[in-house]
PDB file of N, CA and C in Angstrom:
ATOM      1  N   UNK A   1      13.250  -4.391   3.614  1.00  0.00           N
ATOM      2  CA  UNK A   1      12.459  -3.477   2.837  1.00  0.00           C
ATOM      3  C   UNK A   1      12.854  -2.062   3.219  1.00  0.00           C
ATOM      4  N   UNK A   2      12.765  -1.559   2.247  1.00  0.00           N
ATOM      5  CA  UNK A   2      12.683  -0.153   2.432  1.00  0.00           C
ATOM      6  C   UNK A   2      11.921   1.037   1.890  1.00  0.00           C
ATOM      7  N   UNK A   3      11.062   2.021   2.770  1.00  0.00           N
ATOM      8  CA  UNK A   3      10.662   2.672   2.407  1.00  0.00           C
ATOM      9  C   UNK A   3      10.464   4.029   2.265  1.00  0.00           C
ATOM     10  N   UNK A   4      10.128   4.983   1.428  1.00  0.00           N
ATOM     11  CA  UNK A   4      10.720   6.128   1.189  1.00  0.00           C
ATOM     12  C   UNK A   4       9.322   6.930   1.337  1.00  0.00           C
ATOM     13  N   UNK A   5       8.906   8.020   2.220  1.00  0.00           N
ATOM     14  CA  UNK A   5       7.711   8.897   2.106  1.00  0.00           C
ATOM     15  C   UNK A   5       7.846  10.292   1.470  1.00  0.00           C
ATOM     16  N   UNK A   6       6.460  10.977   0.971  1.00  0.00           N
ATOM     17  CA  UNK A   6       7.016  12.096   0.528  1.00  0.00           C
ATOM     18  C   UNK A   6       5.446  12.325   0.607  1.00  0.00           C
ATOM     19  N   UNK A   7       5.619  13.574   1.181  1.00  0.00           N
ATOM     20  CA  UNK A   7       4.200  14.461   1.825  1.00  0.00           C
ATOM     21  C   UNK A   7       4.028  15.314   1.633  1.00  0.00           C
ATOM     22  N   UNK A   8       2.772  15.748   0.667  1.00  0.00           N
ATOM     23  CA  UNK A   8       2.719  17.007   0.180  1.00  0.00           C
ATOM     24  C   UNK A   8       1.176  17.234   0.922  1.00  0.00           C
ATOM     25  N   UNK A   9       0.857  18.264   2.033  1.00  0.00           N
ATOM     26  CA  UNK A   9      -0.140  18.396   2.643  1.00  0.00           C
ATOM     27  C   UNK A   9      -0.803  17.394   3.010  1.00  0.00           C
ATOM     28  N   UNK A  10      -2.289  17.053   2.623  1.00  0.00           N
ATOM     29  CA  UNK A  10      -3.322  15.707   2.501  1.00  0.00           C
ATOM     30  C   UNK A  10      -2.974  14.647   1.757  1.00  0.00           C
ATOM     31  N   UNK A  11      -1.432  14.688   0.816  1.00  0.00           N
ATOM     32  CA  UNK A  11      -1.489  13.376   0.115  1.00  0.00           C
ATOM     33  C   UNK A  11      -0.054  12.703   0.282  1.00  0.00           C
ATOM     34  N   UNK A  12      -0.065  11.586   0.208  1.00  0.00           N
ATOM     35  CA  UNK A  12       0.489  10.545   1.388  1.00  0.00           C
ATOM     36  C   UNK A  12       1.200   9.852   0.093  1.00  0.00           C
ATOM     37  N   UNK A  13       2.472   9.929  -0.779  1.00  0.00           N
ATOM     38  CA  UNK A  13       2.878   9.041  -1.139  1.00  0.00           C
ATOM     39  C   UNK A  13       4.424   7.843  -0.700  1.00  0.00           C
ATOM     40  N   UNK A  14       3.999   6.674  -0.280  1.00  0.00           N
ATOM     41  CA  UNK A  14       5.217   5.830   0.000  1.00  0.00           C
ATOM     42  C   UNK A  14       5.541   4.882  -1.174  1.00  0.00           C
ATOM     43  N   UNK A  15       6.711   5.056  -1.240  1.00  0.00           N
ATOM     44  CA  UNK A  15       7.760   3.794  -2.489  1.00  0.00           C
ATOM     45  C   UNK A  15       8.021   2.811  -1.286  1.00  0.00           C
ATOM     46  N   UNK A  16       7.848   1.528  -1.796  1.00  0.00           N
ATOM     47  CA  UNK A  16       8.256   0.398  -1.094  1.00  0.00           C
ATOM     48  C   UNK A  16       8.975   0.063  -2.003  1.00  0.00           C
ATOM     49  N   UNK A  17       9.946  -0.527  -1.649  1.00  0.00           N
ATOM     50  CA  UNK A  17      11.685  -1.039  -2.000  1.00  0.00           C
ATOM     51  C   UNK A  17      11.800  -2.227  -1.570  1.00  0.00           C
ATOM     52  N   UNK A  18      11.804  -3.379  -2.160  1.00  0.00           N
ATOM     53  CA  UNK A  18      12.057  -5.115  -1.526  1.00  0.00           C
ATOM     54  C   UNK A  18      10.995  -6.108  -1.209  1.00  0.00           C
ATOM     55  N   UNK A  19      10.671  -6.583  -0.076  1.00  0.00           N
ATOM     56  CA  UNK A  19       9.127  -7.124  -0.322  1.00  0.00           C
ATOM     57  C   UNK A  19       8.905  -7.056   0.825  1.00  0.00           C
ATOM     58  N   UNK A  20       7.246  -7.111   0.353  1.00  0.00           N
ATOM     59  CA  UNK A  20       6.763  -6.946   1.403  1.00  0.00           C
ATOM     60  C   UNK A  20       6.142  -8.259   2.142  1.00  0.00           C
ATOM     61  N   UNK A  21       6.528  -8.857   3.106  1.00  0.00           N
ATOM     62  CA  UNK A  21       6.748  -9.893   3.264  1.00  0.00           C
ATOM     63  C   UNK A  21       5.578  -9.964   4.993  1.00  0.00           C
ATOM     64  N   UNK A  22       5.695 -11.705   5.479  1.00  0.00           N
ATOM     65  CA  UNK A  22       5.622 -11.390   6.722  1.00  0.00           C
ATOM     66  C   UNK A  22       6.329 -10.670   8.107  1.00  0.00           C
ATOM     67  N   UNK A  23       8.072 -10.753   7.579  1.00  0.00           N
ATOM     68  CA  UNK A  23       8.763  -9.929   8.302  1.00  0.00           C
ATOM     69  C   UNK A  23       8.671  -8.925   8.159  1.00  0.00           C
ATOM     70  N   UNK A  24       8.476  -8.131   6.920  1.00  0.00           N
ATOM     71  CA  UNK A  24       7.936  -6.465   6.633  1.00  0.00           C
ATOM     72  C   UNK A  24       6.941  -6.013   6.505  1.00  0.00           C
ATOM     73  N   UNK A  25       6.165  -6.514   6.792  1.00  0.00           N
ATOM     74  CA  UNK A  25       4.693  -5.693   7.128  1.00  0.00           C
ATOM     75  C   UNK A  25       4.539  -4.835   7.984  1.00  0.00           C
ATOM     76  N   UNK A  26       5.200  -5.416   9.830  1.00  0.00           N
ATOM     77  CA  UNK A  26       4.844  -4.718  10.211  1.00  0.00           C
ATOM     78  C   UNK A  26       5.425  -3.290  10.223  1.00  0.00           C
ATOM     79  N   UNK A  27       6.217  -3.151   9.409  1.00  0.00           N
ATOM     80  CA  UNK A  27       7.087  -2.028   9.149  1.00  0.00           C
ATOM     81  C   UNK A  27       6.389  -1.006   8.647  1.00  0.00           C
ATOM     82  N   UNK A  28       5.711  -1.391   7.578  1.00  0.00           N
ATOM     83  CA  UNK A  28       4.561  -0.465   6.761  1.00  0.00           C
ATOM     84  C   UNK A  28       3.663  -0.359   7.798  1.00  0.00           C
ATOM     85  N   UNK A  29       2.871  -1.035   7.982  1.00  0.00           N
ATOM     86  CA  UNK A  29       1.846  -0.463   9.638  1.00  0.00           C
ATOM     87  C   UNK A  29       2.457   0.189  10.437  1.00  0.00           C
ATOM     88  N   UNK A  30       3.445  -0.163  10.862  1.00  0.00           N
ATOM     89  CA  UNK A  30       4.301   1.300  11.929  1.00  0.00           C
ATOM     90  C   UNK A  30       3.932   2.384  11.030  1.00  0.00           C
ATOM     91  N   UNK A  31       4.177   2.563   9.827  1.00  0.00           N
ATOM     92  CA  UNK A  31       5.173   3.679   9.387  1.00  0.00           C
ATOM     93  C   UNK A  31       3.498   4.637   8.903  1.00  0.00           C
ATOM     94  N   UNK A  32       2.549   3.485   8.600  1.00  0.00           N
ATOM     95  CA  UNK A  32       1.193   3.838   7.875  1.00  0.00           C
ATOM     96  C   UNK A  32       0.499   5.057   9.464  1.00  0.00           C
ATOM     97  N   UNK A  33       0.709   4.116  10.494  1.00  0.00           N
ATOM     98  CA  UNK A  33      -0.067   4.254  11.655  1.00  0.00           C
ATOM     99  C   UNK A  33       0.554   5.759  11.963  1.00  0.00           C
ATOM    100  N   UNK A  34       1.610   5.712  11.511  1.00  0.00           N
ATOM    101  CA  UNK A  34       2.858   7.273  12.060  1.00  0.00           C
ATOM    102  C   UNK A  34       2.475   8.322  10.995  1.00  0.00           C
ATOM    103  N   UNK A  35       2.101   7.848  10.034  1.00  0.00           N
ATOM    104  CA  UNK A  35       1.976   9.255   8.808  1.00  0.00           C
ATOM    105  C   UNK A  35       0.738   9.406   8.181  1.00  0.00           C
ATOM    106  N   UNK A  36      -0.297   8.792   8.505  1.00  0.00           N
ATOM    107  CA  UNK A  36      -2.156   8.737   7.443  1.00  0.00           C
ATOM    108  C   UNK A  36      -2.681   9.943   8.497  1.00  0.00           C
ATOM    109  N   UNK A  37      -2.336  10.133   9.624  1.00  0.00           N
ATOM    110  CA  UNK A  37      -2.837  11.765  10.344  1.00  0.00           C
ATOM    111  C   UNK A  37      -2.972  12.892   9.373  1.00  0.00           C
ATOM    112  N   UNK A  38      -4.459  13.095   8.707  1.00  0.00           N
ATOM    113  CA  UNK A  38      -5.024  14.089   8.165  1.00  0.00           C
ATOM    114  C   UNK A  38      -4.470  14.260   6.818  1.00  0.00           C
ATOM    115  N   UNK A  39      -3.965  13.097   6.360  1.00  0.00           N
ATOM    116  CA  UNK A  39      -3.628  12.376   4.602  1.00  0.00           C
ATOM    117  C   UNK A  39      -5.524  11.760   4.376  1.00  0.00           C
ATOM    118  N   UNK A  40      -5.394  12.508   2.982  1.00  0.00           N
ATOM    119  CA  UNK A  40      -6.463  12.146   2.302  1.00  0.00           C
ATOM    120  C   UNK A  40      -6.121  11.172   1.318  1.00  0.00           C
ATOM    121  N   UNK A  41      -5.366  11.482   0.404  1.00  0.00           N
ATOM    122  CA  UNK A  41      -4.581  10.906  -0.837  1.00  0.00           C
ATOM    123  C   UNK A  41      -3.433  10.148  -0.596  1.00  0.00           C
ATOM    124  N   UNK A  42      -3.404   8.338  -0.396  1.00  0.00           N
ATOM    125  CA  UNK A  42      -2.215   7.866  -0.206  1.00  0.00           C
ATOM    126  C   UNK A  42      -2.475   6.755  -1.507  1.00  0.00           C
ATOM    127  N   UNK A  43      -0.588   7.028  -2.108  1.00  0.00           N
ATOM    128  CA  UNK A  43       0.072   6.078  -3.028  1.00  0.00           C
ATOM    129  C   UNK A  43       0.888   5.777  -2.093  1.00  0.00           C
ATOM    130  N   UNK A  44       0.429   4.112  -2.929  1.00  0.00           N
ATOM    131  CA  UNK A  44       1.655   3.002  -2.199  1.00  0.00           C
ATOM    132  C   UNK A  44       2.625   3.159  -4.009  1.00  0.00           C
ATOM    133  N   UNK A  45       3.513   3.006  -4.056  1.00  0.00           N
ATOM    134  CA  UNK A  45       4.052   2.655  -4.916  1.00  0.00           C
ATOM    135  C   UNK A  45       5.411   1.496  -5.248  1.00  0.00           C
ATOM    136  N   UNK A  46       4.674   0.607  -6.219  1.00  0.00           N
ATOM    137  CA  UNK A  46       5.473  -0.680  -6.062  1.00  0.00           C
ATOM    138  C   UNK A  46       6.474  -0.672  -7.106  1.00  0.00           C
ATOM    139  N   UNK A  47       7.156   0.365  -7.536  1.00  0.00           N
ATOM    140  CA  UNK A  47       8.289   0.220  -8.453  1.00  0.00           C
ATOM    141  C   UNK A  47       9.382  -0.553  -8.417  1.00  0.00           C
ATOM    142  N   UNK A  48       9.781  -0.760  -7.337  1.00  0.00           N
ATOM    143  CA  UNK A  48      10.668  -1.216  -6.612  1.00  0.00           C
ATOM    144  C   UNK A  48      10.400  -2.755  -5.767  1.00  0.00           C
ATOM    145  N   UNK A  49       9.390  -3.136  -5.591  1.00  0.00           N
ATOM    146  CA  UNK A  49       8.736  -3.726  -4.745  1.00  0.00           C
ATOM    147  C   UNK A  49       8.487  -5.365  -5.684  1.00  0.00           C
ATOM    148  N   UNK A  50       9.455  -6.355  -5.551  1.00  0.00           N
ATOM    149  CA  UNK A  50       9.221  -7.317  -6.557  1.00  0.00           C
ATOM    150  C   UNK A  50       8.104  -8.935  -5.704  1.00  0.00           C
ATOM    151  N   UNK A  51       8.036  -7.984  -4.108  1.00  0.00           N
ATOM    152  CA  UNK A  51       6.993  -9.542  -3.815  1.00  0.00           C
ATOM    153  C   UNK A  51       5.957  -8.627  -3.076  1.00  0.00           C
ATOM    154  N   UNK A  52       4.793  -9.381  -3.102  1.00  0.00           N
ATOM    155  CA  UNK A  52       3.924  -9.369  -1.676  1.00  0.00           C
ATOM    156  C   UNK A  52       3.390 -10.594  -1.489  1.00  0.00           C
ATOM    157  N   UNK A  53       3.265 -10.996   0.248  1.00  0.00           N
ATOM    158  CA  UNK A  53       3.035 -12.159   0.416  1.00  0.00           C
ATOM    159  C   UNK A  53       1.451 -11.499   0.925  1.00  0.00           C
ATOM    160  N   UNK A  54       0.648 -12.916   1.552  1.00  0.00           N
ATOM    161  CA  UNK A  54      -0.523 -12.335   1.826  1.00  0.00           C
ATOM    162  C   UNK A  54      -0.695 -11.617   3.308  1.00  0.00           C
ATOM    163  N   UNK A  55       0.368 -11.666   3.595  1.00  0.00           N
ATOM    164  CA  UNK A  55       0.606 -10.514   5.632  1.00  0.00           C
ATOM    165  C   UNK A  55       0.640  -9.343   4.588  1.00  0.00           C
ATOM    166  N   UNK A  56       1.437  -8.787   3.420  1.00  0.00           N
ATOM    167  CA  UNK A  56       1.414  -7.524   3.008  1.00  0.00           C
ATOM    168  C   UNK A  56      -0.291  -7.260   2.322  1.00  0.00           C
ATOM    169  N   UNK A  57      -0.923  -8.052   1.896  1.00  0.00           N
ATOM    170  CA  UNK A  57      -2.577  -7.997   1.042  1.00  0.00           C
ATOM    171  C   UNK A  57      -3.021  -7.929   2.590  1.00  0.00           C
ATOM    172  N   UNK A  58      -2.994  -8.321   3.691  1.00  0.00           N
ATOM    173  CA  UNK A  58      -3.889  -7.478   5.105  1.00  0.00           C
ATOM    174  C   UNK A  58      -3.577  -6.246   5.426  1.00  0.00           C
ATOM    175  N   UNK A  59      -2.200  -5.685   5.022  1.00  0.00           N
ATOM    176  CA  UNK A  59      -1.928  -4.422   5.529  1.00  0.00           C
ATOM    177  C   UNK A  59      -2.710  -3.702   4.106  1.00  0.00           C
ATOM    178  N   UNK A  60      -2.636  -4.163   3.253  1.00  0.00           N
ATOM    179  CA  UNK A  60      -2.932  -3.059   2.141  1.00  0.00           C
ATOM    180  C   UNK A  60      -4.408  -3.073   2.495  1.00  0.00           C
ATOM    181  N   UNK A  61      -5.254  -4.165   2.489  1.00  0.00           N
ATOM    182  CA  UNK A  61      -6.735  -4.115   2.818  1.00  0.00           C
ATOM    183  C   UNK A  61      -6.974  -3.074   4.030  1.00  0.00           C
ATOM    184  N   UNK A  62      -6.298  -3.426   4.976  1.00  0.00           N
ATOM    185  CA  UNK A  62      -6.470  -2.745   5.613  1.00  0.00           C
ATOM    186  C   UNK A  62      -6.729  -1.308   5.938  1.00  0.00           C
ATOM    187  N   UNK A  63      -5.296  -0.686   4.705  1.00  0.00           N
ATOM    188  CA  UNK A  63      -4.935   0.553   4.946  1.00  0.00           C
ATOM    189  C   UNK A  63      -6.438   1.150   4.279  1.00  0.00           C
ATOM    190  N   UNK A  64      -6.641   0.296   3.067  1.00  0.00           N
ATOM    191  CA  UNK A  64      -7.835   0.657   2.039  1.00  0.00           C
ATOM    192  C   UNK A  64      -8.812   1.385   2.847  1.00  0.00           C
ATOM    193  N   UNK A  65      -9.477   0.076   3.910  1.00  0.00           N
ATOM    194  CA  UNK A  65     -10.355   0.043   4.597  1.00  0.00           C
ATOM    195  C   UNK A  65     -10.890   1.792   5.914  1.00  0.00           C
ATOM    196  N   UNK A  66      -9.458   1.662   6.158  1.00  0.00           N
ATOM    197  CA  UNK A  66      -8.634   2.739   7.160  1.00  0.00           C
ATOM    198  C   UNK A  66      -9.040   4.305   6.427  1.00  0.00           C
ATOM    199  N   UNK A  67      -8.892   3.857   5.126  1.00  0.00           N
ATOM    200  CA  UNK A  67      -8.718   5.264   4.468  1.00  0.00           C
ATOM    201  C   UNK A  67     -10.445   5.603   3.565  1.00  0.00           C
ATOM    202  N   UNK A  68     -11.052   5.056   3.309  1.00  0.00           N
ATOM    203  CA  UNK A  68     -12.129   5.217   3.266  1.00  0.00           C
ATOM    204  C   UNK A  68     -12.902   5.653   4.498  1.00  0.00           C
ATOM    205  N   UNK A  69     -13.108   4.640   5.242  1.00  0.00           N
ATOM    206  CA  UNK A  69     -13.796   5.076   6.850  1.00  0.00           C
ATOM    207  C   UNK A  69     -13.297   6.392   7.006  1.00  0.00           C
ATOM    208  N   UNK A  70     -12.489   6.843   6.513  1.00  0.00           N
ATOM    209  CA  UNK A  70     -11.781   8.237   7.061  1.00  0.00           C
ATOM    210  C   UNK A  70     -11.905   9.697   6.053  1.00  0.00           C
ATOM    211  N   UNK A  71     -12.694   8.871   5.114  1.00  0.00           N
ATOM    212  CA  UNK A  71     -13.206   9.630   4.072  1.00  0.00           C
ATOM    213  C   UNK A  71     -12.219  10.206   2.453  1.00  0.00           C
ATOM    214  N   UNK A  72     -11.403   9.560   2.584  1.00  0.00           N
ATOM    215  CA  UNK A  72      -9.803   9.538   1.485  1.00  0.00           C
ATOM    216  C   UNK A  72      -9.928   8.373   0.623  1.00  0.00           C
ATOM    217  N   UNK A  73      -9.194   8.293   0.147  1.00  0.00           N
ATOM    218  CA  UNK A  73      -8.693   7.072  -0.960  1.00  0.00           C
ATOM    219  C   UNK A  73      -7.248   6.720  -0.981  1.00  0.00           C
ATOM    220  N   UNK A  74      -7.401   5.674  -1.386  1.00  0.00           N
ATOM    221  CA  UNK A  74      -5.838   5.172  -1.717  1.00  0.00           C
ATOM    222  C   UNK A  74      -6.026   4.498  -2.956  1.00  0.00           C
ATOM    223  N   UNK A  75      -4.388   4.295  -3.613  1.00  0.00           N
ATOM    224  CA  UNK A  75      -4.114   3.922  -5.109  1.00  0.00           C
ATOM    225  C   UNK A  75      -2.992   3.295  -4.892  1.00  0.00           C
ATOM    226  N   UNK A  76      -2.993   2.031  -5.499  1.00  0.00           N
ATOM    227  CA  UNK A  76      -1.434   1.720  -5.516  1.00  0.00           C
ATOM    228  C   UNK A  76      -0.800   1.583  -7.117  1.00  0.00           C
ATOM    229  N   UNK A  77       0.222   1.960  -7.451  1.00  0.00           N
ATOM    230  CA  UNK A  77       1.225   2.560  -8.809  1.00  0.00           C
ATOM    231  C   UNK A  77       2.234   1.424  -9.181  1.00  0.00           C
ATOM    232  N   UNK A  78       2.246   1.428 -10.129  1.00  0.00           N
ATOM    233  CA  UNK A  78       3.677   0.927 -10.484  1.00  0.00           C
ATOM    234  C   UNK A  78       3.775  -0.868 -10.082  1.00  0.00           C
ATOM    235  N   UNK A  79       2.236  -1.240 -10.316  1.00  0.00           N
ATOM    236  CA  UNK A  79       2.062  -2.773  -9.622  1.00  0.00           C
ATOM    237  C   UNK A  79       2.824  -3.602 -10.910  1.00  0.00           C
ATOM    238  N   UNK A  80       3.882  -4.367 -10.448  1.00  0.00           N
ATOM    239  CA  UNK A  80       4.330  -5.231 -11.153  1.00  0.00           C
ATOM    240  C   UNK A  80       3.137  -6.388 -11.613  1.00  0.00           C
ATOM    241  N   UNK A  81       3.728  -7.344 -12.797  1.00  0.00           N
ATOM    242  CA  UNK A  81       3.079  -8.110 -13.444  1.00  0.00           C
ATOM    243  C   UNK A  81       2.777  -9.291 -12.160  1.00  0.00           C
ATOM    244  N   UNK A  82       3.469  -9.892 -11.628  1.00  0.00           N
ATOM    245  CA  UNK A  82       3.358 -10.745 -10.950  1.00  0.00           C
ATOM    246  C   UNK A  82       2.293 -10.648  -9.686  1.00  0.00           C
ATOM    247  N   UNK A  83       2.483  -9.084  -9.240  1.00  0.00           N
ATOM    248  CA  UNK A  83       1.473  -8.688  -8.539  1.00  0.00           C
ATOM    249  C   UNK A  83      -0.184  -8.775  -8.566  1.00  0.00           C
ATOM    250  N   UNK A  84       0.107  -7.748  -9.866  1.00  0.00           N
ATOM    251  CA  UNK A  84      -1.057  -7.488 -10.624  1.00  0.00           C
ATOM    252  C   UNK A  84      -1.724  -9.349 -10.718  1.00  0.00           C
ATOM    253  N   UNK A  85      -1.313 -10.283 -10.923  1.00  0.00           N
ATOM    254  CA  UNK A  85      -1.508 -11.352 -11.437  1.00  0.00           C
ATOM    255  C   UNK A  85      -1.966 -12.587  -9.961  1.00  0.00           C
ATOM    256  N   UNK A  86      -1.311 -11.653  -9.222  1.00  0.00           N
ATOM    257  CA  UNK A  86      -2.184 -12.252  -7.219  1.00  0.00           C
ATOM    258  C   UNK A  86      -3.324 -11.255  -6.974  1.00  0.00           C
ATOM    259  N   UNK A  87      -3.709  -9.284  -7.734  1.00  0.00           N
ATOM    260  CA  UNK A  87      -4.546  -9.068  -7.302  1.00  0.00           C
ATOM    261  C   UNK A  87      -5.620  -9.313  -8.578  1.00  0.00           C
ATOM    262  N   UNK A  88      -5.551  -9.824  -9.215  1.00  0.00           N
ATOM    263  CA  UNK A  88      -6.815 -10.540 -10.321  1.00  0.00           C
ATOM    264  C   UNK A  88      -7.265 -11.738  -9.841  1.00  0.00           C
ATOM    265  N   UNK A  89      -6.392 -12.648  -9.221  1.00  0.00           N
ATOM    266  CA  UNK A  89      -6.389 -14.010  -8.621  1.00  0.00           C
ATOM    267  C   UNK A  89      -7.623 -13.849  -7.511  1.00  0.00           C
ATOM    268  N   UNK A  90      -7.092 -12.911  -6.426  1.00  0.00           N
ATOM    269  CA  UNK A  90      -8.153 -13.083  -5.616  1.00  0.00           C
ATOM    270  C   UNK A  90      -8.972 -12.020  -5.532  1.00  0.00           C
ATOM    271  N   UNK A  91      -9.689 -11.199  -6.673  1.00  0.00           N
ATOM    272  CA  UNK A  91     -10.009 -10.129  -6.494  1.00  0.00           C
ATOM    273  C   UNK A  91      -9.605  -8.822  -6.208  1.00  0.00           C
ATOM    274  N   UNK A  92      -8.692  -8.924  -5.603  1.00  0.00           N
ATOM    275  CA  UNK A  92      -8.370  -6.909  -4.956  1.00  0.00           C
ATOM    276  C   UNK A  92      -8.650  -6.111  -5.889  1.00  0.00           C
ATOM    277  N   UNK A  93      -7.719  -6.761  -7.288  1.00  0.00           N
ATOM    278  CA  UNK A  93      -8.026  -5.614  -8.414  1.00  0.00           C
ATOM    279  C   UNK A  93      -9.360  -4.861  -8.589  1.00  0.00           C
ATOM    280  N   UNK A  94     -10.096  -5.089  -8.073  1.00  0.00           N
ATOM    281  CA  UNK A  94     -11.855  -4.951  -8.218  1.00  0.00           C
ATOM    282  C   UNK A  94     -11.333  -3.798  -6.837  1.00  0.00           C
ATOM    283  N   UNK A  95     -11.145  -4.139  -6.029  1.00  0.00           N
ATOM    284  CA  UNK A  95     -11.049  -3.443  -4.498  1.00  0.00           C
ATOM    285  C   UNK A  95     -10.458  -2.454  -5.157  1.00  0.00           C
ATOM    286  N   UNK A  96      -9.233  -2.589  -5.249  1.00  0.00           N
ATOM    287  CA  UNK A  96      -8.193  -1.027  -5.607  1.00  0.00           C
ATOM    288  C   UNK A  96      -8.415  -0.766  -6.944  1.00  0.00           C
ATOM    289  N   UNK A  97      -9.254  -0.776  -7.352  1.00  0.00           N
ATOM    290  CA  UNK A  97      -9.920  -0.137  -8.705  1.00  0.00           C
ATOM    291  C   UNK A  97      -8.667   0.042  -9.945  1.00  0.00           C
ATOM    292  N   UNK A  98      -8.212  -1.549 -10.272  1.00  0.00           N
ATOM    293  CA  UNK A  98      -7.026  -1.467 -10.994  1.00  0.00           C
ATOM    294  C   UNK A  98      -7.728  -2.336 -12.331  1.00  0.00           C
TER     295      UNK A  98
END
């Protein structure tokens, strides 16, 4: 996987590139844990991004979770069909207000 950040003051956007898998998760948590310092506004964006398994749906809950308690929001963009079609399955879509 690969991922690309771009930081404009309080808002936090990352492109994920490949999937996000159990081997790449913890990559995004490194990278989340290294850059949400005094980000209000974070996009995940899945343009690029053709899987998530459910190790990547704990990091995203997570981050959700992370970023509320902290008084921000997050959005994720560009959710492919297949995606979109695991977060209707088990709810998230309701969570990330999609």
């Amino acid at each position: 996987m690969t991922l690309t950040t771009d930081k404009n003051g309080t808002q936090l956007t990352v492109r994920l590139s490949g999937e996000l898998n159990t081997m790449t998760a913890p990559e995004l948590t490194a990278l989340l844990d290294k850059e949400l310092g005094g980000v209000k506004e974070l996009t995940l964006d899945f343009t690029e991004c053709d899987y998530v398994s459910s190790a990547g749906l704990r990091v995203l809950l997570a981050t959700f979770k992370q970023m509320k308690a902290a008084g921000g929001g997050m959005k994720l963009s560009n959710v492919g069909e297949n995606f979109q079609d695991v977060l209707q399955n088990t709810g998230l879509d309701a969570v990330f207000g999609m």
